[in-house]
Protein backbone atom coordinates (compact mmCIF):
# COMPACT_ATOMS: atom_id res chain seq x y z
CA UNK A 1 0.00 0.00 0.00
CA UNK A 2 3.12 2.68 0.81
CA UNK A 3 4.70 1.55 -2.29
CA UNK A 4 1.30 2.18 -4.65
CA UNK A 5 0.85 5.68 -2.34
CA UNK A 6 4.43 6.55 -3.45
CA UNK A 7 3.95 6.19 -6.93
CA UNK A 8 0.46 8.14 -6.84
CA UNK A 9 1.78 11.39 -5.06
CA UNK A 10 4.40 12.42 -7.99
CA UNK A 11 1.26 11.84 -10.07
CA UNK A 12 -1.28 13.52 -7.73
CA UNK A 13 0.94 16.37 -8.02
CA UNK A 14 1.25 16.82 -11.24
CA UNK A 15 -2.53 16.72 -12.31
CA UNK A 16 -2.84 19.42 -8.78
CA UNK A 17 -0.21 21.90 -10.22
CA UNK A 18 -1.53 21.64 -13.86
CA UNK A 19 -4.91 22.32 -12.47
CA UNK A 20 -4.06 24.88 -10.38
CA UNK A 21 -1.63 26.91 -13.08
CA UNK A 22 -4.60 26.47 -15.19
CA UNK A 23 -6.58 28.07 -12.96
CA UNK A 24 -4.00 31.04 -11.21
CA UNK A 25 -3.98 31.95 -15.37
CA UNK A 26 -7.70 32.37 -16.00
CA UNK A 27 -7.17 35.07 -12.37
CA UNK A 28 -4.31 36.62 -14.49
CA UNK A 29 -6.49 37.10 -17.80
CA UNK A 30 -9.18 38.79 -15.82
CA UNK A 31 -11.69 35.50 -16.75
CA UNK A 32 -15.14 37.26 -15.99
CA UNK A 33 -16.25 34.19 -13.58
CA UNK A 34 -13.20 34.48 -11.86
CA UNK A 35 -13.58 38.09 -11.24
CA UNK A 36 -17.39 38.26 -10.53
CA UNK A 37 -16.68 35.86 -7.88
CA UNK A 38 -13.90 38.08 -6.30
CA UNK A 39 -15.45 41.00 -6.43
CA UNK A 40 -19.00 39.50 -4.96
CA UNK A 41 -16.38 38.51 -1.98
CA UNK A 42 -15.20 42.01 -1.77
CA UNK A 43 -12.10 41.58 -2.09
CA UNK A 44 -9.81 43.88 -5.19
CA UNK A 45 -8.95 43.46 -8.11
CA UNK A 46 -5.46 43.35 -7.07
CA UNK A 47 -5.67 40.37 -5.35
CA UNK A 48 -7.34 38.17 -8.22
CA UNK A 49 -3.72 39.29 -9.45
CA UNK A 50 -1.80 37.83 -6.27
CA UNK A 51 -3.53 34.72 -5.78
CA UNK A 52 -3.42 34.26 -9.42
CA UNK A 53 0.27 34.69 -9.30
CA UNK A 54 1.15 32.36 -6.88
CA UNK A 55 -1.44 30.00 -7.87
CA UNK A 56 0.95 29.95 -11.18
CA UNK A 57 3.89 29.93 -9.41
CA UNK A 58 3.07 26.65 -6.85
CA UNK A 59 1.41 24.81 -9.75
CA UNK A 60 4.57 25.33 -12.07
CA UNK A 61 6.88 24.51 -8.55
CA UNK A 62 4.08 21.45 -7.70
CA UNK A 63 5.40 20.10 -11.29
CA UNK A 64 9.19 20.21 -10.75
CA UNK A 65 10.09 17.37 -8.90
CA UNK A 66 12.58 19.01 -7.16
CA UNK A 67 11.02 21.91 -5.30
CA UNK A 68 7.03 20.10 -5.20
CA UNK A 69 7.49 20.97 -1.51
CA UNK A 70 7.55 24.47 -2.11
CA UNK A 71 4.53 24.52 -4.72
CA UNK A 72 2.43 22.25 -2.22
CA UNK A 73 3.19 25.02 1.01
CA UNK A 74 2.78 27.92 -1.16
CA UNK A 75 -1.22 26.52 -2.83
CA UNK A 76 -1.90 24.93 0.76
CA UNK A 77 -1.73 28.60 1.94
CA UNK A 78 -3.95 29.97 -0.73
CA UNK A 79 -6.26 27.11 -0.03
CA UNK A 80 -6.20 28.26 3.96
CA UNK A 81 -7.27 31.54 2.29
CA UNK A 82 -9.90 30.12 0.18
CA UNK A 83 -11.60 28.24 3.40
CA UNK A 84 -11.30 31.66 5.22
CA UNK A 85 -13.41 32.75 2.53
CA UNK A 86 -15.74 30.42 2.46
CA UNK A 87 -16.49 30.36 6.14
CA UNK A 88 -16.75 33.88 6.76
CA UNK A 89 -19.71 34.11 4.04
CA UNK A 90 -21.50 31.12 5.46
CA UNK A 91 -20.45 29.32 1.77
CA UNK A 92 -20.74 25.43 3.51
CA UNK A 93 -20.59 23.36 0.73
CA UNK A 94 -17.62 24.99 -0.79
CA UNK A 95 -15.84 24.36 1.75
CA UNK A 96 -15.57 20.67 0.23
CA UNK A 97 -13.47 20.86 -2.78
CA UNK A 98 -11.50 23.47 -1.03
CA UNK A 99 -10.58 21.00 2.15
CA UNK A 100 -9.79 18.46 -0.19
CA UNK A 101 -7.86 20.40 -1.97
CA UNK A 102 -6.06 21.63 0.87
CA UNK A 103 -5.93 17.95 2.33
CA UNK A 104 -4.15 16.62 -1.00
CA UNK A 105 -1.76 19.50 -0.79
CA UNK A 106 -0.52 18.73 2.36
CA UNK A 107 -0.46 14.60 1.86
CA UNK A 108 1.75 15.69 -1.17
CA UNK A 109 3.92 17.65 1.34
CA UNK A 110 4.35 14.90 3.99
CA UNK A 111 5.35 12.52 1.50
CA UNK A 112 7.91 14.60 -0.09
CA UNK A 113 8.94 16.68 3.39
CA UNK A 114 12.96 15.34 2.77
CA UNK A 115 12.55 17.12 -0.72
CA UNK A 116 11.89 20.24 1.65
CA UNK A 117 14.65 18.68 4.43
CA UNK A 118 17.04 19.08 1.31
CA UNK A 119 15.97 22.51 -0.17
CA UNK A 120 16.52 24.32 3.64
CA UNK A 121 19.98 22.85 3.47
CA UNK A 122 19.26 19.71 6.01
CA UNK A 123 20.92 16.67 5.04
C-alpha cells in the first residue's frame, strides 16, 4: 500500500499543479467568472492578481520534482485563504473541494517533506 501511495503522489501532483496553473492563469487574464466571484467577496482586483500569481507559481513549482514541496506550502496557503473565505460568508458546501484540496496539498507535502529537508539545506 506505501509503495502504490508513493507512486500516486508524484502523479497527484502533477494533475494538482496543472490544475491549479490552469486556474491562477484564467485570475491573471481577468476570466469574468473568476472576477465576478472576487469582487462578490469584496475583495480587489489586485488580489485576483496575487492569488493568481502564486497559484501559477506553486502549480509550475508542484510540477518540478525538485522543489514540489515548495509549490504544495505555497497553494496549501492559498487554499487556507480560500476556506477563510468560504467560512466567513457562510459558503458550507464549498468548503468541500477546497478542504480536499487543501488535504491533497498537504499529503503531497508529507510525502515529499525530505525534498523540503534538502531545499533548507538539512541533510
Amino acid at each position: 500500500m506505501v509503495k502504490s501511495r508513493g507512486r500516486a503522489m508524484p502523479v497527484v501532483a502533477a494533475v494538482l499543479g496543472l490544475m491549479l496553473a490552469v486556474s491562477g492563469v484564467t485570475k491573471l487574464v481577468g476570466e469574468s467568472h473568476q472576477v465576478a466571484m472576487f469582487t462578490m467577496v469584496g475583495l480587489p482586483g489586485w488580489f485576483l492578481a496575487l492569488v493568481g500569481t502564486f497559484e501559477v507559481i506553486g502549480g509550475i513549482l508542484l510540477l518540478v520534482p525538485a522543489t514540489t514541496p515548495v509549490g504544495s506550502l505555497i497553494l496549501s496557503t492559498i487554499m487556507v485563504g480560500a476556506l477563510w473565505t468560504h467560512v466567513a460568508l457562510g459558503e458550507w458546501v464549498k468548503l468541500v473541494p477546497v478542504g480536499v484540496l487543501l488535504a491533497l496539498l498537504l499529503m503531497i507535502f508529507r510525502s515529499n517533506r525530505w525534498r523540503a529537508v534538502r531545499l533548507l539545506g538539512g541533510v
